[in-house]
N, C-alpha and C. Protein backbone atom coordinates (compact mmCIF):
# COMPACT_ATOMS: atom_id res chain seq x y z
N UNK A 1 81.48 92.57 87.64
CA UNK A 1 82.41 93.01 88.65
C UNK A 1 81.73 94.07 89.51
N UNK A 2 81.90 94.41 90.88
CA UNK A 2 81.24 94.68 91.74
C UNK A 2 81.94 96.89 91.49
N UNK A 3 81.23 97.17 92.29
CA UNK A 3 81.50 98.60 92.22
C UNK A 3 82.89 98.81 92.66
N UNK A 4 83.68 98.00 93.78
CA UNK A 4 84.76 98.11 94.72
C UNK A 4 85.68 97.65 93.76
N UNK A 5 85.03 96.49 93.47
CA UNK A 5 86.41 96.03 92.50
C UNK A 5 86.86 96.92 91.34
N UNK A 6 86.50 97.84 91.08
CA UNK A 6 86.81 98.91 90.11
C UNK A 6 87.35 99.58 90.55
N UNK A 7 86.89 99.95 91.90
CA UNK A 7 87.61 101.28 92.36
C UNK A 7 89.43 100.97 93.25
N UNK A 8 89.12 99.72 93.30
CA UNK A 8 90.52 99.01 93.92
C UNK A 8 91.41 99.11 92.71
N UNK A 9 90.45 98.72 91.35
CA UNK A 9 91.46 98.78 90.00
C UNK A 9 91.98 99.51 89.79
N UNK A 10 91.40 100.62 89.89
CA UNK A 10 92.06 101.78 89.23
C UNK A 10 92.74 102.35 90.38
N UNK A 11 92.80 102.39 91.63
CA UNK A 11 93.75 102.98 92.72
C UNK A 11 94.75 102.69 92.46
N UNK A 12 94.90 101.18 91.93
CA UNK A 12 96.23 100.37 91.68
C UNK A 12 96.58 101.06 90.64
N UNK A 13 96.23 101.53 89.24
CA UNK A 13 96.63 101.55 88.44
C UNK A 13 97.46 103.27 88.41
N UNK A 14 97.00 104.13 88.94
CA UNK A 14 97.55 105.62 89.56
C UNK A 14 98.02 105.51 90.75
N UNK A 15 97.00 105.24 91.92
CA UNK A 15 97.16 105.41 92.89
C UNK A 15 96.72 106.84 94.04
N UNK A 16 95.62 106.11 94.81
CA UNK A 16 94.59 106.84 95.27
C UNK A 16 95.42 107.67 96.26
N UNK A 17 94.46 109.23 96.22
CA UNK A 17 95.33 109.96 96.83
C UNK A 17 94.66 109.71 98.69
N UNK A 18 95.59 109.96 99.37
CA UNK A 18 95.74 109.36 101.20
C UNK A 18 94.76 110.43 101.39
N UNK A 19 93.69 109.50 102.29
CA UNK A 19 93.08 110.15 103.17
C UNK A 19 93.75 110.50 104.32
N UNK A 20 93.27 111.12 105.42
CA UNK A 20 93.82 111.35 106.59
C UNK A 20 94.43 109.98 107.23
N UNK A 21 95.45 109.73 107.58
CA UNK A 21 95.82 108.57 108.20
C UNK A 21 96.40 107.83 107.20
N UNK A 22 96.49 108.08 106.21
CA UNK A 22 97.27 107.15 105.16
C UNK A 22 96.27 106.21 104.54
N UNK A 23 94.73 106.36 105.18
CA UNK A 23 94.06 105.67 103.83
C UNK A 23 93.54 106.21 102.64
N UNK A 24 93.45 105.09 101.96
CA UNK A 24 92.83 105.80 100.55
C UNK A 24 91.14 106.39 100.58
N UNK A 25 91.17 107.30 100.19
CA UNK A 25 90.07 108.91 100.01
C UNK A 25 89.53 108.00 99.11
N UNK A 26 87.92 107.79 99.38
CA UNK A 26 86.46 107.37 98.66
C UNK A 26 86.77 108.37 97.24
N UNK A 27 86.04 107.67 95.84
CA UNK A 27 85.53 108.51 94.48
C UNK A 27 84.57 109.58 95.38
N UNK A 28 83.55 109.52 95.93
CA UNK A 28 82.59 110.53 95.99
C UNK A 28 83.18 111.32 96.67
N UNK A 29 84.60 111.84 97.57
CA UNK A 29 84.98 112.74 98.79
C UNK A 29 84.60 113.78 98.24
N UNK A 30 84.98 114.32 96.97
CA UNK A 30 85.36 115.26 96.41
C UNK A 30 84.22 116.21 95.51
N UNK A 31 83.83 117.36 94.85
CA UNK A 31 82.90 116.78 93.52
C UNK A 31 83.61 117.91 92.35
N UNK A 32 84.84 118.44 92.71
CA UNK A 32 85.79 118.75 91.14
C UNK A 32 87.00 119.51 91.81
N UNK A 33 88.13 119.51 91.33
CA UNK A 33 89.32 119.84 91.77
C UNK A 33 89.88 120.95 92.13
N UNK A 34 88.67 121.71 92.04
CA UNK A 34 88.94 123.50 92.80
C UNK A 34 88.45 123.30 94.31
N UNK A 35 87.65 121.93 94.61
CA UNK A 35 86.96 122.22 95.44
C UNK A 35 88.05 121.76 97.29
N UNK A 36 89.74 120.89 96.26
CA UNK A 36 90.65 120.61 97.43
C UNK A 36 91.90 121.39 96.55
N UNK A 37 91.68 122.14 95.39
CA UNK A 37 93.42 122.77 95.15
C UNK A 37 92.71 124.43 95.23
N UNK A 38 92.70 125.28 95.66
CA UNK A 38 92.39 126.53 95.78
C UNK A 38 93.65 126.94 95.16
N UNK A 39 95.01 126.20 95.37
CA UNK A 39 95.80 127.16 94.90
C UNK A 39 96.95 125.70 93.64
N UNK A 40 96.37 126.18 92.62
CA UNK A 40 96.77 125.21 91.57
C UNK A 40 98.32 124.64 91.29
N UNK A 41 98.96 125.88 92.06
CA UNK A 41 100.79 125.37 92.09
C UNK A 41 100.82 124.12 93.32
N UNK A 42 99.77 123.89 94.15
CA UNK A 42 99.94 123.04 94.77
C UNK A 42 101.02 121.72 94.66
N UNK A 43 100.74 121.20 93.61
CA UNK A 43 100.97 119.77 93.27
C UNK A 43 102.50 119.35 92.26
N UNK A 44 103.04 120.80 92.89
CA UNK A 44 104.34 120.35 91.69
C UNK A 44 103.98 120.86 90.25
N UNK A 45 105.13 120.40 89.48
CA UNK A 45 105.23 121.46 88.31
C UNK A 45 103.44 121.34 87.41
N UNK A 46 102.91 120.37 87.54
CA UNK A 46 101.36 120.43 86.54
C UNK A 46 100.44 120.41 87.32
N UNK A 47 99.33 121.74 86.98
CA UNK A 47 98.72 122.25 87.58
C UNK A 47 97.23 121.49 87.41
N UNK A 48 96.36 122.11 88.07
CA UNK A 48 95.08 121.45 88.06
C UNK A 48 94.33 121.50 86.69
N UNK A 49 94.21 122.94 85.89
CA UNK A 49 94.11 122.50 84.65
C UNK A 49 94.72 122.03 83.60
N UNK A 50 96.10 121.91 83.67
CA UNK A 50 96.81 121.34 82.98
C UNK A 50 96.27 119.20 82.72
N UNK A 51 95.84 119.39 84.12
CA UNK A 51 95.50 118.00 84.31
C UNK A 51 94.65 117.34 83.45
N UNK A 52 93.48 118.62 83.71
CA UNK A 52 92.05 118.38 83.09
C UNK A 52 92.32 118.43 81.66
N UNK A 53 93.19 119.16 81.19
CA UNK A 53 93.27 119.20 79.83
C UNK A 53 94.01 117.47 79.12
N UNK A 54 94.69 117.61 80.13
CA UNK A 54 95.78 115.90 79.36
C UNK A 54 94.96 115.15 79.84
N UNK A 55 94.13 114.74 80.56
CA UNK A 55 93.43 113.40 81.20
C UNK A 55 93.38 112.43 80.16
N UNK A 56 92.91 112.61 78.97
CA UNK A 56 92.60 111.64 77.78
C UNK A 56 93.88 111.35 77.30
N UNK A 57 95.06 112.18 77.13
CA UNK A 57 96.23 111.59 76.63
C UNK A 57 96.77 110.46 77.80
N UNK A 58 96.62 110.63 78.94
CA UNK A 58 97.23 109.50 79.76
C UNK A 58 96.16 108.49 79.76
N UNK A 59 94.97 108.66 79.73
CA UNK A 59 93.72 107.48 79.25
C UNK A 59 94.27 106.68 78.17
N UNK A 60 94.55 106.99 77.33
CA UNK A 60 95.22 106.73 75.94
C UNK A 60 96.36 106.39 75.58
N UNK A 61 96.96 106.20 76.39
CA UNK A 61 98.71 106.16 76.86
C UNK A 61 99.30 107.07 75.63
N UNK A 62 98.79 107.99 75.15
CA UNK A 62 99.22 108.95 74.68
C UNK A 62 100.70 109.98 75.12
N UNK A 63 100.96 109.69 75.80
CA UNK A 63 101.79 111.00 77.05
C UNK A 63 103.49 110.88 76.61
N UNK A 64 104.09 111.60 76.58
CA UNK A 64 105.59 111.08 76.66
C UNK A 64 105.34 110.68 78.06
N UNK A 65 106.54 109.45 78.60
CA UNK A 65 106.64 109.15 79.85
C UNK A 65 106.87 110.06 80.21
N UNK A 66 108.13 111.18 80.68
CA UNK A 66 107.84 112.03 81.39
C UNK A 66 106.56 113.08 82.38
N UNK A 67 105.65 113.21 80.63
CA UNK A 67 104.30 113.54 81.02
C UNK A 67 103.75 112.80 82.05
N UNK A 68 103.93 111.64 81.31
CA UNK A 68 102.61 110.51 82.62
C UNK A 68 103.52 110.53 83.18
N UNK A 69 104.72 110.56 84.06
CA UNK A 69 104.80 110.57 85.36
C UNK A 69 104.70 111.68 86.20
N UNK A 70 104.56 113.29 85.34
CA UNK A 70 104.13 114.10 86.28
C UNK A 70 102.70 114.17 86.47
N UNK A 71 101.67 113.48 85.55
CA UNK A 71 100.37 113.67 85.61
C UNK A 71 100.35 112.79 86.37
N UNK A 72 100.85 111.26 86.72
CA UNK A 72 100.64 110.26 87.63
C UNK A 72 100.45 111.22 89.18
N UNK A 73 101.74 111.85 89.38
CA UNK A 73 102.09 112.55 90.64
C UNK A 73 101.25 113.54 91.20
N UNK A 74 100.99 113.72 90.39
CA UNK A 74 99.58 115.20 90.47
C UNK A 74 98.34 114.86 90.79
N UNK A 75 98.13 113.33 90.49
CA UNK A 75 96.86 112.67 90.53
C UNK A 75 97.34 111.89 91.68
N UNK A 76 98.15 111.50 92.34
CA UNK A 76 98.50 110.89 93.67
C UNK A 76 98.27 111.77 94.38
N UNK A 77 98.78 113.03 94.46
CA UNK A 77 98.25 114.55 95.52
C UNK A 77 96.92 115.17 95.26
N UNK A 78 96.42 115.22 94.31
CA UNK A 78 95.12 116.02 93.85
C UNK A 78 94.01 115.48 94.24
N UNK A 79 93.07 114.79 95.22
CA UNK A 79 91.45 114.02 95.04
C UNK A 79 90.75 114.58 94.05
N UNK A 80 90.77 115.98 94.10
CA UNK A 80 90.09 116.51 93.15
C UNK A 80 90.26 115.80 91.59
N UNK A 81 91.31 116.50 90.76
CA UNK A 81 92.27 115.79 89.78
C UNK A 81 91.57 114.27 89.38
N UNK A 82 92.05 113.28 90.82
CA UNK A 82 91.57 112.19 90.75
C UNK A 82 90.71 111.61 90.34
N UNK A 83 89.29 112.58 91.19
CA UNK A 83 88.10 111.98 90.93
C UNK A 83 87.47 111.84 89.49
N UNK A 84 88.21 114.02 89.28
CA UNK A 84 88.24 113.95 87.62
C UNK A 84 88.72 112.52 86.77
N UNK A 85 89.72 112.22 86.96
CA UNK A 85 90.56 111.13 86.43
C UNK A 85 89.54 109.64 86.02
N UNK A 86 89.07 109.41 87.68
CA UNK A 86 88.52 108.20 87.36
C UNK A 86 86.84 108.26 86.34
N UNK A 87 86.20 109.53 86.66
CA UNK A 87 84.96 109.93 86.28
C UNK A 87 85.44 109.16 84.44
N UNK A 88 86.43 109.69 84.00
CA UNK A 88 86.67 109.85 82.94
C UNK A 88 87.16 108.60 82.22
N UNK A 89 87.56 107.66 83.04
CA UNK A 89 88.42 106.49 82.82
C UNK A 89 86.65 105.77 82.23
N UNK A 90 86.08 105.76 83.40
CA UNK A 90 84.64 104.58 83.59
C UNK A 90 84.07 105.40 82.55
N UNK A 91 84.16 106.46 81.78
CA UNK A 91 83.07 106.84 80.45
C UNK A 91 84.42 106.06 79.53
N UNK A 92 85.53 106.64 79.25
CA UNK A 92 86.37 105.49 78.68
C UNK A 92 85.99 103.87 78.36
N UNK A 93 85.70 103.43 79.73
CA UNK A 93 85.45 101.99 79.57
C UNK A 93 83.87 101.80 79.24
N UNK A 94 83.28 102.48 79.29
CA UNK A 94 81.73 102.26 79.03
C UNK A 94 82.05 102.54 77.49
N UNK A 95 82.50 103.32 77.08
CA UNK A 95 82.18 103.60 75.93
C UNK A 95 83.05 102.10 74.59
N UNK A 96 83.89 101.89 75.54
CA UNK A 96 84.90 100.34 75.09
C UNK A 96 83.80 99.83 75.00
N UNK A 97 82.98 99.14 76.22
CA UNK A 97 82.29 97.81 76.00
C UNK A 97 80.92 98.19 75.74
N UNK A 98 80.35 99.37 75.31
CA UNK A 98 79.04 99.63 74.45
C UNK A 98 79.41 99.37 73.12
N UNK A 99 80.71 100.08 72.48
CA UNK A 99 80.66 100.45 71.02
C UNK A 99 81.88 99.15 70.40
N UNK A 100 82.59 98.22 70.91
CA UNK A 100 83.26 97.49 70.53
C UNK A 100 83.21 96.76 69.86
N UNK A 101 81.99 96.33 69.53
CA UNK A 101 81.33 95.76 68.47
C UNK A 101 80.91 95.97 67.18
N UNK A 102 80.57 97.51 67.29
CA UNK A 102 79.68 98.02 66.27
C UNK A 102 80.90 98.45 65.17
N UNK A 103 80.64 97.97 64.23
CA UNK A 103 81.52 98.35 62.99
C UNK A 103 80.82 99.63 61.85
N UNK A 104 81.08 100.20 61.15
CA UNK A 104 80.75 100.96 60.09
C UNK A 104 80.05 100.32 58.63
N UNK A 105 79.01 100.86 58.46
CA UNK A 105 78.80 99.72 57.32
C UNK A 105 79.72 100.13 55.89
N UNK A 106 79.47 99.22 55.08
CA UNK A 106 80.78 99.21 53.96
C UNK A 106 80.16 100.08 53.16
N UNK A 107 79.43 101.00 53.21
CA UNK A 107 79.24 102.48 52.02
C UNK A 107 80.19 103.23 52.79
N UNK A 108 79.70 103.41 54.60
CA UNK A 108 80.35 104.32 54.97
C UNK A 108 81.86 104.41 54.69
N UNK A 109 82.48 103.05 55.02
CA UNK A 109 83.51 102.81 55.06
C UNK A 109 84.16 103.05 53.51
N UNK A 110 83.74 103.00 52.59
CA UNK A 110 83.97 103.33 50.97
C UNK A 110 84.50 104.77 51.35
N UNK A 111 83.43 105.00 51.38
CA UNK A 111 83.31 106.67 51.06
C UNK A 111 84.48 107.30 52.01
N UNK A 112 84.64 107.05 53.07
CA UNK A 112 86.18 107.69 53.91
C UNK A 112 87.39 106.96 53.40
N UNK A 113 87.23 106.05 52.75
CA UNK A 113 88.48 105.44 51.57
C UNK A 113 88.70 106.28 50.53
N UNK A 114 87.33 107.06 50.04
CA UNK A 114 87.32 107.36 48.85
C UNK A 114 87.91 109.41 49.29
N UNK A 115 87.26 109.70 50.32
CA UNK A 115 87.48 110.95 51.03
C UNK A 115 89.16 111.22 51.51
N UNK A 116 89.36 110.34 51.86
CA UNK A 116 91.18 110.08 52.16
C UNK A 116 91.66 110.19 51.27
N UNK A 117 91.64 109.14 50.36
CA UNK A 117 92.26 109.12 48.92
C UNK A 117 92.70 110.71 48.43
N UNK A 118 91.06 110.86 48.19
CA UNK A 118 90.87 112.96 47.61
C UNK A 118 91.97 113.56 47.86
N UNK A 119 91.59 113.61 49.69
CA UNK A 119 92.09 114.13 50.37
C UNK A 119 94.06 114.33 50.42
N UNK A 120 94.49 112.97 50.10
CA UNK A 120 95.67 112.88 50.14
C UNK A 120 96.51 113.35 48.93
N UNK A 121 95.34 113.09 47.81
CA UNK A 121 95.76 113.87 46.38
C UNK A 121 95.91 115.03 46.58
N UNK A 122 95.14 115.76 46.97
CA UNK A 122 94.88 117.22 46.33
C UNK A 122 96.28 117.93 47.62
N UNK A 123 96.11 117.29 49.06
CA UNK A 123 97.69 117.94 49.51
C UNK A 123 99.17 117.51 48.52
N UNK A 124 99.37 116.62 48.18
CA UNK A 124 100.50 116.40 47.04
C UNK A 124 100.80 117.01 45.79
N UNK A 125 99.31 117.64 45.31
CA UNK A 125 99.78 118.17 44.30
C UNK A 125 99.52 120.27 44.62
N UNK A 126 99.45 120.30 45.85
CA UNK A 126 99.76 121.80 46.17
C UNK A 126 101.15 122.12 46.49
């Protein structure tokens, strides 16, 4: 898949914040989110680091909905935010289709059976 077609993907999937004129603002406009929010109340109630901090829970669909829809909103106004956003998505997906394959071999996998186990004993009987 071509470089565009990614970046069309994921506009769709948030939604790229408007360039001047109502088009959608290039990944490279930007190069981190202090550099278009100087003043972090900008964007409604979640702020610019608030953003940076949840990025992986909405990667993850981790979020109460509520959350992801104010982090959605914040990332529709923010380029900055954004760019953060997508930087983070494409190590997300790189890291999907490098490691998706690779399994644990079966000592390792013993031994965190056997570490859990321990583990789950010794909280039950405190």
């Amino acid at each position: 898949m071509s470089r565009a077609g990614d970046d069309a993907e994921r506009s769709d999937a948030v939604g790229a914040p408007p360039a001047s004129g109502g088009e959608r603002r290039a990944w490279g406009d930007v190069s981190s989110p202090s550099d278009t929010c100087p003043n972090d109340d900008a964007h409604g109630a979640v702020g610019c680091a608030e953003v940076i901090r949840q990025v992986w829970l909405l990667l993850d669909g981790e979020c109460t909905p509520e959350s992801r829809d104010q982090l959605r909103r914040h990332l529709e106004a923010c380029p900055g935010c954004f760019k953060h956003y997508g930087l983070e998505e494409r190590i997300k997906a790189l890291i999907g289709t490098k490691c998706s394959g690779d399994k644990a071999p079966e000592g390792l996998r013993e031994r965190l059976r056997l570490e859990i186990r321990r583990t789950t004993i010794i909280r039950e009987t405190r």
